[in-house]
N, C-alpha and C. Protein backbone atom coordinates (compact mmCIF):
# COMPACT_ATOMS: atom_id res chain seq x y z
N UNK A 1 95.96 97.34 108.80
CA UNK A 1 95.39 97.52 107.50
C UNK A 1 94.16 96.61 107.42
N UNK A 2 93.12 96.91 107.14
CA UNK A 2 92.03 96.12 106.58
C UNK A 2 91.20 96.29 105.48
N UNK A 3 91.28 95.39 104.64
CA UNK A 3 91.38 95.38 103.28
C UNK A 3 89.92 94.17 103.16
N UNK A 4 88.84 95.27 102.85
CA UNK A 4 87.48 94.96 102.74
C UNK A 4 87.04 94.50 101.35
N UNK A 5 86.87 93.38 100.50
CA UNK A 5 86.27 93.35 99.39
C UNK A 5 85.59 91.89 98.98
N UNK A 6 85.41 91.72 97.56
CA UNK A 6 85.39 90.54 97.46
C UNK A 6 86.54 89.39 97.02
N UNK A 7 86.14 88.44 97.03
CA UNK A 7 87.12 86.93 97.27
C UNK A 7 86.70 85.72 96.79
N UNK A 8 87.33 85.20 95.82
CA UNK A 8 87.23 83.97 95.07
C UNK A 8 88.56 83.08 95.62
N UNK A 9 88.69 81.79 95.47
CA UNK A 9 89.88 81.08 95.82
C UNK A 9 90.91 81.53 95.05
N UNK A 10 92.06 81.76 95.64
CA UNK A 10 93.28 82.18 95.70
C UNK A 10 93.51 83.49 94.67
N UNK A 11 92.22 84.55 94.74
CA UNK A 11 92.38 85.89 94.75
C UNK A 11 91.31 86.85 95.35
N UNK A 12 92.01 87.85 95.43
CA UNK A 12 90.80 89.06 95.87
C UNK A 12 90.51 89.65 94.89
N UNK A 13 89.34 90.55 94.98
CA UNK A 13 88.82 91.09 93.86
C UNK A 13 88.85 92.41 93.20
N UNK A 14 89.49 93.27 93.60
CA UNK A 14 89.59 94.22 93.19
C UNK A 14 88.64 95.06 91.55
N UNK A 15 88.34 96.23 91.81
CA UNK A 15 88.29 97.53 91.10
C UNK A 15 89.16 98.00 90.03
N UNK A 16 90.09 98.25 89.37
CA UNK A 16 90.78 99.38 88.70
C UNK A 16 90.39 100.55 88.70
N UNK A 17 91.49 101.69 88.10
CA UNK A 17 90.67 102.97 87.98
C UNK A 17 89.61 102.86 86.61
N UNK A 18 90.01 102.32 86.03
CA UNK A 18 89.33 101.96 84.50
C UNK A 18 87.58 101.12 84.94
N UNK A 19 87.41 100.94 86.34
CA UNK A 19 86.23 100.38 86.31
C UNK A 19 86.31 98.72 85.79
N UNK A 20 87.25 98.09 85.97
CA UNK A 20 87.69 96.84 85.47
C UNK A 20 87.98 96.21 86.63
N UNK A 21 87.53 94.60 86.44
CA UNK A 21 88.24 93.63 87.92
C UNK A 21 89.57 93.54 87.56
N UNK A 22 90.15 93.60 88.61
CA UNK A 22 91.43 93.80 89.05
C UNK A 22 91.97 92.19 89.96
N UNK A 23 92.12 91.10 89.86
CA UNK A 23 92.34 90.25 90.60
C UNK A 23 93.74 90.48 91.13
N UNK A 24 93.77 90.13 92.46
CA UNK A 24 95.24 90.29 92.75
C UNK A 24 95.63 88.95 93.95
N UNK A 25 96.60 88.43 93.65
CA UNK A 25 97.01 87.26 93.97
C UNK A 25 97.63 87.22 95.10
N UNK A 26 97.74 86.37 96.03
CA UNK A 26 98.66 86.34 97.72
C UNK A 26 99.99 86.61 97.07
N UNK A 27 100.69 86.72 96.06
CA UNK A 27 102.00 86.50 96.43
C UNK A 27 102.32 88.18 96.12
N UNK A 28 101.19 88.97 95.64
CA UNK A 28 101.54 90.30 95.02
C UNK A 28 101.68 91.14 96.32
N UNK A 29 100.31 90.58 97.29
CA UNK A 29 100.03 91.17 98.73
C UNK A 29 101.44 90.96 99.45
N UNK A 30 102.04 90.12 99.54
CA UNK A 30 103.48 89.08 100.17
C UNK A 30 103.97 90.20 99.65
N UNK A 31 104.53 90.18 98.62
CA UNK A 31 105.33 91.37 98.16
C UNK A 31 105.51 92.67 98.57
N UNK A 32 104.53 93.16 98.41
CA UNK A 32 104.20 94.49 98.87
C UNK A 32 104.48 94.80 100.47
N UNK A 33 104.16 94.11 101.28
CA UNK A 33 104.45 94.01 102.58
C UNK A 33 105.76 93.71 103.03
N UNK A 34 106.62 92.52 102.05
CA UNK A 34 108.10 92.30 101.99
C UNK A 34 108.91 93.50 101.68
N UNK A 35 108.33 93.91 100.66
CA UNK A 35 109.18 95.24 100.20
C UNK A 35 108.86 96.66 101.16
N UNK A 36 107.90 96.93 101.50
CA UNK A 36 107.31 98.20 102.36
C UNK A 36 107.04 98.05 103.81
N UNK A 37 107.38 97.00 104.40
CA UNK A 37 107.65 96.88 105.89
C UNK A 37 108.45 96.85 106.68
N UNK A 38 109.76 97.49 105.87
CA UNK A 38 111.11 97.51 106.39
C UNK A 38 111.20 99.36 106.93
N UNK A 39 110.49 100.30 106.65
CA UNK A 39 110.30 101.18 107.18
C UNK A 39 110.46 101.76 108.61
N UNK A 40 110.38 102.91 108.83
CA UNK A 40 110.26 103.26 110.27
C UNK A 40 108.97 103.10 110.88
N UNK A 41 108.01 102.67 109.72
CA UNK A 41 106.59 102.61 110.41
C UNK A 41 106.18 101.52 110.06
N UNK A 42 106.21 99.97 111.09
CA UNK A 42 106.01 98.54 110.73
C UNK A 42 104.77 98.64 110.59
N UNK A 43 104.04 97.74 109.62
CA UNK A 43 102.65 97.51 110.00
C UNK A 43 102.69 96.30 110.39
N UNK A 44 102.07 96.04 111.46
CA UNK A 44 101.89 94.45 112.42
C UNK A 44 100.85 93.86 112.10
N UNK A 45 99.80 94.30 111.24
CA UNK A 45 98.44 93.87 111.35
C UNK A 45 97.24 94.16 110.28
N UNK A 46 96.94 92.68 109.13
CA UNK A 46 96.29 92.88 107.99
C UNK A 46 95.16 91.92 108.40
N UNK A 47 93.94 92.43 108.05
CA UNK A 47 92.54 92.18 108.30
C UNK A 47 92.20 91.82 106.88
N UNK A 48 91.62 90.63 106.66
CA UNK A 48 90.99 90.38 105.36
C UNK A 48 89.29 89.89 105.53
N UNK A 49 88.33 90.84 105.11
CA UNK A 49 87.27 90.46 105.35
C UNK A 49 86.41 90.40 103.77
N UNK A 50 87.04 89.36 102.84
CA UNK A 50 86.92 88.70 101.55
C UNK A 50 86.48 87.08 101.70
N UNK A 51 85.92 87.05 101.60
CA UNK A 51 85.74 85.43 101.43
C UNK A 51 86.72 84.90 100.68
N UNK A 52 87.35 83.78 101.09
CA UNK A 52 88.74 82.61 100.43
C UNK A 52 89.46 83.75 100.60
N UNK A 53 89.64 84.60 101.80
CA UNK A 53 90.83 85.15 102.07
C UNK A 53 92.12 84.42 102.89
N UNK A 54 92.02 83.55 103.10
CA UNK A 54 92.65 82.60 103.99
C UNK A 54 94.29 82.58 103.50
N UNK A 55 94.47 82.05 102.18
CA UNK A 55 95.66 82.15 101.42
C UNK A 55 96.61 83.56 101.17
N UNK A 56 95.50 84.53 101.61
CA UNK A 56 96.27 85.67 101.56
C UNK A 56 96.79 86.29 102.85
N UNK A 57 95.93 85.57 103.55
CA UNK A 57 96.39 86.05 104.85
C UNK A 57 97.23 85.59 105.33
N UNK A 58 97.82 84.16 105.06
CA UNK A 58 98.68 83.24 105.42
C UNK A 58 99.92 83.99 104.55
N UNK A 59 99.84 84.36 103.18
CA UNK A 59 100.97 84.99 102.92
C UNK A 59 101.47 86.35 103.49
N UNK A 60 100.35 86.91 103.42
CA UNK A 60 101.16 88.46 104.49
C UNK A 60 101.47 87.75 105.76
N UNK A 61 101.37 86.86 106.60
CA UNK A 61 101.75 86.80 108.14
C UNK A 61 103.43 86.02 107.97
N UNK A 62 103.64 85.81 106.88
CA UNK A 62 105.16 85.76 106.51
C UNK A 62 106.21 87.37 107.06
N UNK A 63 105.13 88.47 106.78
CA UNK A 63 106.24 89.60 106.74
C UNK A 63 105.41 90.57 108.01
N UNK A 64 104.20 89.90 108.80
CA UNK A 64 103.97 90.78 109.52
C UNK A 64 103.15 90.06 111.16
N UNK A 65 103.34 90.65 112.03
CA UNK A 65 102.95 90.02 113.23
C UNK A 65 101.46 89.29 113.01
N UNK A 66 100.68 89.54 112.37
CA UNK A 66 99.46 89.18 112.64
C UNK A 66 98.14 89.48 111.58
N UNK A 67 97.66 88.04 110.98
CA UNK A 67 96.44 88.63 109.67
C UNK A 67 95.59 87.61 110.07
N UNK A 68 94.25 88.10 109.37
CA UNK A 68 92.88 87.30 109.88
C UNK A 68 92.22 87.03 108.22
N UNK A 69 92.17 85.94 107.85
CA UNK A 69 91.61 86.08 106.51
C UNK A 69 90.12 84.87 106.81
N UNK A 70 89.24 85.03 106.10
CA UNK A 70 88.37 83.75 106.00
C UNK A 70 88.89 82.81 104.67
N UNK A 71 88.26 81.60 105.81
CA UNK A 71 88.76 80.30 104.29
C UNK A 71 87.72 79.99 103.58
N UNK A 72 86.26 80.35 103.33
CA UNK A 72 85.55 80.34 102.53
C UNK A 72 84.72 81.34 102.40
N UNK A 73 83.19 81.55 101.93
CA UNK A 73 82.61 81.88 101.51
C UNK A 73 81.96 82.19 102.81
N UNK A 74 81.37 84.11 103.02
CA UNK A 74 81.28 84.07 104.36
C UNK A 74 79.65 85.06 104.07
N UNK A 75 78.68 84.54 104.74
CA UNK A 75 77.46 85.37 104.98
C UNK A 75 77.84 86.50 105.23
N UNK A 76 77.09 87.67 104.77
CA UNK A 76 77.14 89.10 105.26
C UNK A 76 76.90 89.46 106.51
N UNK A 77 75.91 88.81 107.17
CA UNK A 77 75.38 89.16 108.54
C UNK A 77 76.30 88.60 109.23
N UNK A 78 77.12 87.32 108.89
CA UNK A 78 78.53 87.02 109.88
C UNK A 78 79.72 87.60 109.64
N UNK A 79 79.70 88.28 108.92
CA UNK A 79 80.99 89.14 108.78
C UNK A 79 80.89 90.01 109.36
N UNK A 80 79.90 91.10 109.40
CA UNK A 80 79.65 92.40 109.78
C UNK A 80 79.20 92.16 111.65
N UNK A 81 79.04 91.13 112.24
CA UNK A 81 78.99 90.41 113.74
C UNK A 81 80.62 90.55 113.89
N UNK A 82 81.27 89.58 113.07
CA UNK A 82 82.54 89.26 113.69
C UNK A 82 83.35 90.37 113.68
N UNK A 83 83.55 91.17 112.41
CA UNK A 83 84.18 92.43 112.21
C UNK A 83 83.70 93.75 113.46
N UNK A 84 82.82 93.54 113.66
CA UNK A 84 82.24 94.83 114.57
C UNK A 84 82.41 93.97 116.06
N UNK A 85 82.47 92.80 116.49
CA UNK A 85 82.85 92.62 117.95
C UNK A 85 84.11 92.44 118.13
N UNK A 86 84.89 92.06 116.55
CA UNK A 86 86.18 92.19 116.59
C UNK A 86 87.05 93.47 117.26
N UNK A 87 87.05 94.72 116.54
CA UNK A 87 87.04 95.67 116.42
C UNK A 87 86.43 96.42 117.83
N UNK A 88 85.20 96.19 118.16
CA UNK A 88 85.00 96.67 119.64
C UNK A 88 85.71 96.69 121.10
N UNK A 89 86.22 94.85 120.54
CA UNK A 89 86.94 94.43 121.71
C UNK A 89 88.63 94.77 121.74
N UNK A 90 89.15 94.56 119.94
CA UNK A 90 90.88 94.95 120.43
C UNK A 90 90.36 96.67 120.45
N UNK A 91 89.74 97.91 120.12
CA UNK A 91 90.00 99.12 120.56
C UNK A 91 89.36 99.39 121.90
N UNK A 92 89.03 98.24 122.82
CA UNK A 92 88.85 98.20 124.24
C UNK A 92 89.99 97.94 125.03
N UNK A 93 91.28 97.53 124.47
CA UNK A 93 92.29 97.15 124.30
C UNK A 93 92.41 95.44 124.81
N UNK A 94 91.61 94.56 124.34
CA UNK A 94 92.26 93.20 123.71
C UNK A 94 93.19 93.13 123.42
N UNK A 95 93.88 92.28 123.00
CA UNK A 95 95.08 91.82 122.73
C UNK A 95 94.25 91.56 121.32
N UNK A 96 94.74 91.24 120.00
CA UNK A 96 94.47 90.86 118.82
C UNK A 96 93.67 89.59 119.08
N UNK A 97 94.11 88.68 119.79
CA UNK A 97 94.11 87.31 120.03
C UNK A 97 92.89 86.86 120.80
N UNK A 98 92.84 87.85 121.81
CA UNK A 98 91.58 87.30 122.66
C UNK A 98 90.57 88.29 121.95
N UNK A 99 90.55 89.36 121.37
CA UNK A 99 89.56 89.54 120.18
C UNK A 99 89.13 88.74 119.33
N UNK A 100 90.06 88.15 118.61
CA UNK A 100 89.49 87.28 117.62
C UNK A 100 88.79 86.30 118.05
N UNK A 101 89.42 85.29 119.46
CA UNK A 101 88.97 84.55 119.75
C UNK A 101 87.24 84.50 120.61
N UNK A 102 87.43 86.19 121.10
CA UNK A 102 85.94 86.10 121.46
C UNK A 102 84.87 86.81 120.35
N UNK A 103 85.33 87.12 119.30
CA UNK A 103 84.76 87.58 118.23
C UNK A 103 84.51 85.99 117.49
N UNK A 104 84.99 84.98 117.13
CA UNK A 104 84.89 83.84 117.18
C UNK A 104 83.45 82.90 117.96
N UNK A 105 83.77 83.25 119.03
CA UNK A 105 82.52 83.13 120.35
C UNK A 105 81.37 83.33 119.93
N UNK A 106 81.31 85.13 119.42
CA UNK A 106 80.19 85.52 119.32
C UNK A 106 79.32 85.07 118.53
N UNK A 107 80.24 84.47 117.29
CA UNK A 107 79.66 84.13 116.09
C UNK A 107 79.50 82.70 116.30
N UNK A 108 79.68 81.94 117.35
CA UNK A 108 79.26 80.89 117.77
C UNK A 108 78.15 80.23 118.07
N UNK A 109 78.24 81.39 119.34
CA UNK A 109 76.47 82.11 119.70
C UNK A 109 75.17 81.96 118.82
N UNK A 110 76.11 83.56 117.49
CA UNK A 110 74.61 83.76 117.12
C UNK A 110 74.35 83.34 115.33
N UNK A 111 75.62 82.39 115.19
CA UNK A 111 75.62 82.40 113.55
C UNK A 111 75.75 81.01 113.32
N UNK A 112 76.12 79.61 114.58
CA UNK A 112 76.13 78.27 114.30
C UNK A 112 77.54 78.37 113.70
N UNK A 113 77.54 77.56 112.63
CA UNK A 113 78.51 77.07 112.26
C UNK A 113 79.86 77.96 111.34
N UNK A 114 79.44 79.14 111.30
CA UNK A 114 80.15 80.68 110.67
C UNK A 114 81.14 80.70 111.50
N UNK A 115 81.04 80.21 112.73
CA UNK A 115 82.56 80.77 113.55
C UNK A 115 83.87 79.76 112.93
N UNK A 116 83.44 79.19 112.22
CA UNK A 116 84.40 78.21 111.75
C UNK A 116 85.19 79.30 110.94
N UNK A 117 85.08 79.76 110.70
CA UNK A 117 85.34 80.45 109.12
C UNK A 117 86.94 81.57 109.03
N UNK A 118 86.64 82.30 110.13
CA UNK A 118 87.61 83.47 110.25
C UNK A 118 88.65 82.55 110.73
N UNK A 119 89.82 82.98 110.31
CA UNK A 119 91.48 82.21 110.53
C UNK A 119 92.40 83.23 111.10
N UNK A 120 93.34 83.07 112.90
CA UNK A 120 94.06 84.08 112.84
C UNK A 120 95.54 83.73 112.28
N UNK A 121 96.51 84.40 111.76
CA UNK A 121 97.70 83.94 111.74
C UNK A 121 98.05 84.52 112.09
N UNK A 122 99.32 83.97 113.40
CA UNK A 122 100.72 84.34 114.40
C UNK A 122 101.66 84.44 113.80
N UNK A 123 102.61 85.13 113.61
CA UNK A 123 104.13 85.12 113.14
C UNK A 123 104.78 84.63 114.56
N UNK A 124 104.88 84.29 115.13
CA UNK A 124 105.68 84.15 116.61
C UNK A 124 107.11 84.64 116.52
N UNK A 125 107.79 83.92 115.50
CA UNK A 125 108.87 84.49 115.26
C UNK A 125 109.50 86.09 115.35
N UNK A 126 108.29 86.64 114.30
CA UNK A 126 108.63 88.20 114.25
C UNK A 126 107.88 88.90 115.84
N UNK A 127 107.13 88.02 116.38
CA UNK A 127 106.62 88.61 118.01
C UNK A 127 107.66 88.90 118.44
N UNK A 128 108.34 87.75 118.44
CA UNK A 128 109.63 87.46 119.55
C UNK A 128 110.66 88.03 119.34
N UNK A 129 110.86 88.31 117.93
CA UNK A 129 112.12 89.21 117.83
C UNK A 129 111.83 90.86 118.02
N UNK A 130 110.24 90.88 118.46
CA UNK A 130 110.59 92.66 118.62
C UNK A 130 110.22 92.86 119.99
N UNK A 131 109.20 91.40 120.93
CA UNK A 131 109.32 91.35 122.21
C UNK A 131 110.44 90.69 123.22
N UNK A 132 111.49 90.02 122.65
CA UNK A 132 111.97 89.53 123.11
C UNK A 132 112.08 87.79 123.83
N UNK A 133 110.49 87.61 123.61
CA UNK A 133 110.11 86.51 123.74
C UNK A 133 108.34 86.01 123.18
N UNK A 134 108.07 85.05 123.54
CA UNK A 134 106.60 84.91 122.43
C UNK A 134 105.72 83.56 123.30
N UNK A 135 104.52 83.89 124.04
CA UNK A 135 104.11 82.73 124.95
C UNK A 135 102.77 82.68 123.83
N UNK A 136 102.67 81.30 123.89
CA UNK A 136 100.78 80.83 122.91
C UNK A 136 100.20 80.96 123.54
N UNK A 137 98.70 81.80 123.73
CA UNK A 137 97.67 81.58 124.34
C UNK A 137 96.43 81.11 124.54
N UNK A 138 96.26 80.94 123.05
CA UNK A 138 94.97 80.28 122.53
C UNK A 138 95.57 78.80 121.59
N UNK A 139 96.02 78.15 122.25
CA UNK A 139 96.35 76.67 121.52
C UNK A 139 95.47 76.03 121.47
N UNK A 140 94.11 76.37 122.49
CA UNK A 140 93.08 75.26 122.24
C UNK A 140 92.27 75.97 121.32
N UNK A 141 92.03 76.69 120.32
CA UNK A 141 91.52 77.56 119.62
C UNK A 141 92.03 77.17 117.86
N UNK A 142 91.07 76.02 117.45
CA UNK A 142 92.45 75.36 115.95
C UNK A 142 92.06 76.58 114.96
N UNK A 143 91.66 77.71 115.45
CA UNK A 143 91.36 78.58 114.29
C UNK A 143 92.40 79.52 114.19
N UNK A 144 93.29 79.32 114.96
CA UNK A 144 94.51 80.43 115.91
C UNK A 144 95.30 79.80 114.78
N UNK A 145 96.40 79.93 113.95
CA UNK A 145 97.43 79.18 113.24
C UNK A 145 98.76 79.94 113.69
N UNK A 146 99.30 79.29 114.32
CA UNK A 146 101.02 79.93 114.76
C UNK A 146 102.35 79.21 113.78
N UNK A 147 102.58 80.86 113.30
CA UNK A 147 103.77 79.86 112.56
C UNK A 147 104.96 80.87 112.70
N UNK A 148 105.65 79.47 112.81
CA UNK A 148 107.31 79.51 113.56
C UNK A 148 108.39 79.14 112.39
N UNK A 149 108.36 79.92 111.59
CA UNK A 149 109.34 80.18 110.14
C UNK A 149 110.92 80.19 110.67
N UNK A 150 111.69 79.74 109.44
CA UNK A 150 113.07 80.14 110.42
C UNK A 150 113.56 80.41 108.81
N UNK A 151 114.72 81.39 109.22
CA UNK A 151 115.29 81.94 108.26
C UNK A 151 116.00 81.13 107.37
């Protein structure tokens, strides 16, 4: 799922049908994913390309393998870099991980200090319980966040 808009600290911004902002909060996103991911069709994977998406992304990776949110306020020209080498590289088939991380790179390259910005979160836990096991690969990468929840 990737869920494109704008982003203030600790909400996204949403539309209504009424033509009205719509703020919607990490714990509504949490929800929704808690309640609708128990299905026959998991979703493993929420993309947040909102500025101060960070908090939301950290709450969906509670109920799903893997979300990318930014923690602040993100230039257009570095979003639309990271999102499009993102995206190039996992449907080249990357792994999520070494996408982000060389989508990360890129914006290293050509944007300075923007690569700071994008955050991935690991569920390891829920990896491991549908692979059977769960190895870190990018530990030297502090933009990688792995979290190991226990019931």
């Amino acid at each position: 799922m990737h869920i494109a808009t704008h982003g203030e600290p600790n909400q996204l911004i949403f539309i209504n049908n009424k033509e009205e902002v719509a703020p919607v909060y990490p714990q509504r996103i949490s929800n929704y994913l808690k309640r609708n991911n128990r299905k026959e069709i998991k979703l493993e994977f929420v993309f947040f390309t909102a500025c101060h998406s960070t908090i939301h992304a950290q709450s969906a990776a509670q109920h799903i393998y893997y979300s990318i949110g930014m923690n602040t306020s993100v230039p257009d020209d570095a979003i639309i870099l990271f999102v499009e080498t993102f995206y190039e590289l996992f449907f080249n088939d990357f792994s999520i991980e070494d996408a982000f991380d060389d989508a990360c790179s890129m914006l290293k390259f050509q944007e300075a200090e923007t690569y700071k910005i994008p955050q991935l979160y690991v569920n390891t836990e829920l990896i491991a319980e549908k692979k059977g096991s769960y190895e870190k690969h990018h530990e030297h990468n502090s933009q990688i966040i792995y979290i190991e929840q226990k019931k």
